[in-house]
Structures are given as C-alpha cells and as structure tokens.
N, C-alpha and C. Protein backbone atom coordinates (compact mmCIF):
# COMPACT_ATOMS: atom_id res chain seq x y z
N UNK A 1 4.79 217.14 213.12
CA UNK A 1 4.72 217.62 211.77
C UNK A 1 3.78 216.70 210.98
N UNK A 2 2.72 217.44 210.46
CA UNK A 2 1.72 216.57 209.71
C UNK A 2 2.49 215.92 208.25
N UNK A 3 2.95 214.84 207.92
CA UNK A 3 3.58 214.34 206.24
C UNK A 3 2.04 213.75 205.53
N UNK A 4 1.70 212.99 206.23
CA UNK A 4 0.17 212.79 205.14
C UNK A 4 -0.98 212.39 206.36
N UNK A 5 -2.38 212.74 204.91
CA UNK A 5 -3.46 213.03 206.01
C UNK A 5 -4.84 212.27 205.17
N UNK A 6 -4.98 211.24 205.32
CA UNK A 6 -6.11 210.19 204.81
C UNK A 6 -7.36 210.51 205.24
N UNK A 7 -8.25 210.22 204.29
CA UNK A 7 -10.07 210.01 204.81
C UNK A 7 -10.35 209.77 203.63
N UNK A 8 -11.98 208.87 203.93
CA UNK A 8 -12.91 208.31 202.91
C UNK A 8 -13.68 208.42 203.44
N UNK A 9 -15.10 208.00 203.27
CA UNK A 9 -16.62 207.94 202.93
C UNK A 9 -16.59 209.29 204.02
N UNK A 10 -16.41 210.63 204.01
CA UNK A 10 -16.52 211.38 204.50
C UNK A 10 -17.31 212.35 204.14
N UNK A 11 -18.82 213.00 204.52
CA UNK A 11 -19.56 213.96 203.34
C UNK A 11 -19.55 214.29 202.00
N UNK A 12 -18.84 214.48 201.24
CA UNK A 12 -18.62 214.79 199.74
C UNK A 12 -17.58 213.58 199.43
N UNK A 13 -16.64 212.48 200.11
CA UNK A 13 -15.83 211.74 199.89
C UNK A 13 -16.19 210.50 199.86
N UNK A 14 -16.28 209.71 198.79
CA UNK A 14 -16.87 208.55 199.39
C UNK A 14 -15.69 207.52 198.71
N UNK A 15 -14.50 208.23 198.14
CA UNK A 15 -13.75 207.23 197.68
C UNK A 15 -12.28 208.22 198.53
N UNK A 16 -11.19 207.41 198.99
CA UNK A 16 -10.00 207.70 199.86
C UNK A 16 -9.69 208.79 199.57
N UNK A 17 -9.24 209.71 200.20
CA UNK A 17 -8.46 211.06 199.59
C UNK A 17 -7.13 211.30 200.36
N UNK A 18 -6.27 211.61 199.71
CA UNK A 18 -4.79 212.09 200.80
C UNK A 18 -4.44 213.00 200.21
N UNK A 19 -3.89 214.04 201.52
CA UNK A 19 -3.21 215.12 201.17
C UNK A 19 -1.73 214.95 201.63
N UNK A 20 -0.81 215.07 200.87
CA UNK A 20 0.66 214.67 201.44
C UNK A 20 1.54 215.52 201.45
N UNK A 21 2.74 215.93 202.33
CA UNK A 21 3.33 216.82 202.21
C UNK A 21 5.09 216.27 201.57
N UNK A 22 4.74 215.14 201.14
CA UNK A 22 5.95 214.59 200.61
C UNK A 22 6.16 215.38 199.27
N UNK A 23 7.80 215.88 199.31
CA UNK A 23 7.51 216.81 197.72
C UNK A 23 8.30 215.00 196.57
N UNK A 24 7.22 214.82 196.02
CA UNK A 24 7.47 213.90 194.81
C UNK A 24 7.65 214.60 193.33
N UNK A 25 9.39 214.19 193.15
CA UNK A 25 9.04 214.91 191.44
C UNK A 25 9.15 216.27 191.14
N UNK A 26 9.76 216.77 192.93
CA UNK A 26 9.26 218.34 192.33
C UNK A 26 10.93 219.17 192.21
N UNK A 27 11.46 219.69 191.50
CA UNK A 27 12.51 219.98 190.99
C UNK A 27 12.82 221.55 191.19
N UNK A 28 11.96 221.95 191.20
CA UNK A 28 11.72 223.82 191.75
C UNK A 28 12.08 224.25 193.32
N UNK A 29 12.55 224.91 193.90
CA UNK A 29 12.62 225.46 194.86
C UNK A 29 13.32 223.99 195.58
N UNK A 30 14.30 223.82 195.39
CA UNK A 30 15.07 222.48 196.58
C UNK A 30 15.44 223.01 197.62
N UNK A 31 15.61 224.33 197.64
CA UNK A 31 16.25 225.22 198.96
C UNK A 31 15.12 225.13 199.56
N UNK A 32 13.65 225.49 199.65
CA UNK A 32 12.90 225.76 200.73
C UNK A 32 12.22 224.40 201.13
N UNK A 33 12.34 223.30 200.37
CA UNK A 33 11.71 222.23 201.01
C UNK A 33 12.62 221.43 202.59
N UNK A 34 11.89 220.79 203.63
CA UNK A 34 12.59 219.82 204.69
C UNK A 34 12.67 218.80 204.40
N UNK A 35 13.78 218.88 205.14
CA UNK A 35 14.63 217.23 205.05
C UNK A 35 13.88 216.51 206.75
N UNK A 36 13.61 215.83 206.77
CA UNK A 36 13.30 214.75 207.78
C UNK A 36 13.40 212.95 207.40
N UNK A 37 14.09 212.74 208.51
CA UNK A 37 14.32 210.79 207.89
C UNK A 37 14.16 210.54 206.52
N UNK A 38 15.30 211.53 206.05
CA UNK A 38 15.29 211.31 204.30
C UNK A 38 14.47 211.12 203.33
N UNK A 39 13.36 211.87 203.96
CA UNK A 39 12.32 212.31 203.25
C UNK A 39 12.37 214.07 202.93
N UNK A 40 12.04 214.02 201.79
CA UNK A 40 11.90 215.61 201.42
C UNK A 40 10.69 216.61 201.67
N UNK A 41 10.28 217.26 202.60
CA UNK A 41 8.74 217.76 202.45
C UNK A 41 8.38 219.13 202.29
N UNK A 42 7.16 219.21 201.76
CA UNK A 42 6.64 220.78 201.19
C UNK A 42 6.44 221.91 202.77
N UNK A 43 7.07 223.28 202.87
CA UNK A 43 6.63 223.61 204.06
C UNK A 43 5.07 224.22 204.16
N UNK A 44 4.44 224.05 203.19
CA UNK A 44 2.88 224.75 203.21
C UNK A 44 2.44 223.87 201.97
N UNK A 45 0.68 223.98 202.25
CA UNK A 45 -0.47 223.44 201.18
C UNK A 45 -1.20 224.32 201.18
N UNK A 46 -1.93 224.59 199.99
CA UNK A 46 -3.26 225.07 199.39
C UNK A 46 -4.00 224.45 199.07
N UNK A 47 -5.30 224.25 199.75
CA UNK A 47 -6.43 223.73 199.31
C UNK A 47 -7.33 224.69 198.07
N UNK A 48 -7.55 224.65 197.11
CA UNK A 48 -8.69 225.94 196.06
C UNK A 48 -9.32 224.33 195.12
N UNK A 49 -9.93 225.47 194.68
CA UNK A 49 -11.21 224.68 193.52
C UNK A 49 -12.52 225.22 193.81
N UNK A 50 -13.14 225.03 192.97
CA UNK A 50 -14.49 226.44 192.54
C UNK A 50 -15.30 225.74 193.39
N UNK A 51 -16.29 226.22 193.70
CA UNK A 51 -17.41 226.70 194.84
C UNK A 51 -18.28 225.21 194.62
N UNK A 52 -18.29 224.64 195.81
CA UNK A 52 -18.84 223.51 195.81
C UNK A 52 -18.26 222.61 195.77
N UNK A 53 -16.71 222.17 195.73
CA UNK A 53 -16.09 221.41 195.55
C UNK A 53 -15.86 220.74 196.23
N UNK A 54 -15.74 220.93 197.79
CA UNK A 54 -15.61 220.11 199.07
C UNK A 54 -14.48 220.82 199.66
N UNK A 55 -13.59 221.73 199.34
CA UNK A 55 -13.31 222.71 200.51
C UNK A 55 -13.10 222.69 201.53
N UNK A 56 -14.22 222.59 202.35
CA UNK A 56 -14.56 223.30 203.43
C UNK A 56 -14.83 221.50 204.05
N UNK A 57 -15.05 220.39 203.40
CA UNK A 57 -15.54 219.11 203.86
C UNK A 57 -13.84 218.34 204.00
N UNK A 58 -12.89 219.35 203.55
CA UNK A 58 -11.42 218.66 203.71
C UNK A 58 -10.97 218.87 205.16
N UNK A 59 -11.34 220.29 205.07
CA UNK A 59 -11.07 220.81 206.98
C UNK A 59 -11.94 220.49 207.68
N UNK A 60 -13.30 219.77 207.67
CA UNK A 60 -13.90 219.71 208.67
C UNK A 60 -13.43 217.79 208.66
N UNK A 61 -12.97 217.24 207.84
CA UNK A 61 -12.39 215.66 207.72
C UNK A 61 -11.14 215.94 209.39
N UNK A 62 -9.94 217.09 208.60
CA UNK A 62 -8.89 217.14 209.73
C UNK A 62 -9.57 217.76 211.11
C-alpha cells in the first residue's frame, strides 16, 4: 500500500514534493478512510490543476 510518495529536482520540480495518503485533519467521511498501524489513510487521490501544471511530470516521477 503506497502511504507517501517523495521527489525533487524532477522536470518541472526542483523543490521536494509529497503526495501522502495520510488523512490529516480530515473530519468528513471517517467511515471510508483505513486504519493501518494506527494510522488513518485516504482510499484514493486526485491529481488536477490547469494545463501545464506538471500533471503528467507527477506520474512520470512514480
């Protein structure tokens, strides 16, 4: 199970970026999030943002 996913100086990235599936703070929907080693996590992510944004340079990082 992916929980977090790091990169830097990567094509459009030149400062660290993480995507995490830890739910922090989030108070909505407690029924559909997982429990693992007492951590709470999101079961899906969305990557969006307007055209040119790096997108497509997040999936080619993973």
């Amino acid at each position: 199970m992916l929980i977090e996913f790091r990169f830097k100086n990567y094509r459009s990235f030149r400062d660290e970026a993480v995507l995490s599936m830890e739910a922090v703070g989030l108070s909505s929907f407690k029924k559909s999030l997982i429990e693992q080693n007492k951590m709470k996590l999101l079961p899906g992510a969305a990557i969006y943002g307007k055209n040119g944004g790096g997108k497509s340079n997040v999936i080619r990082a993973f």
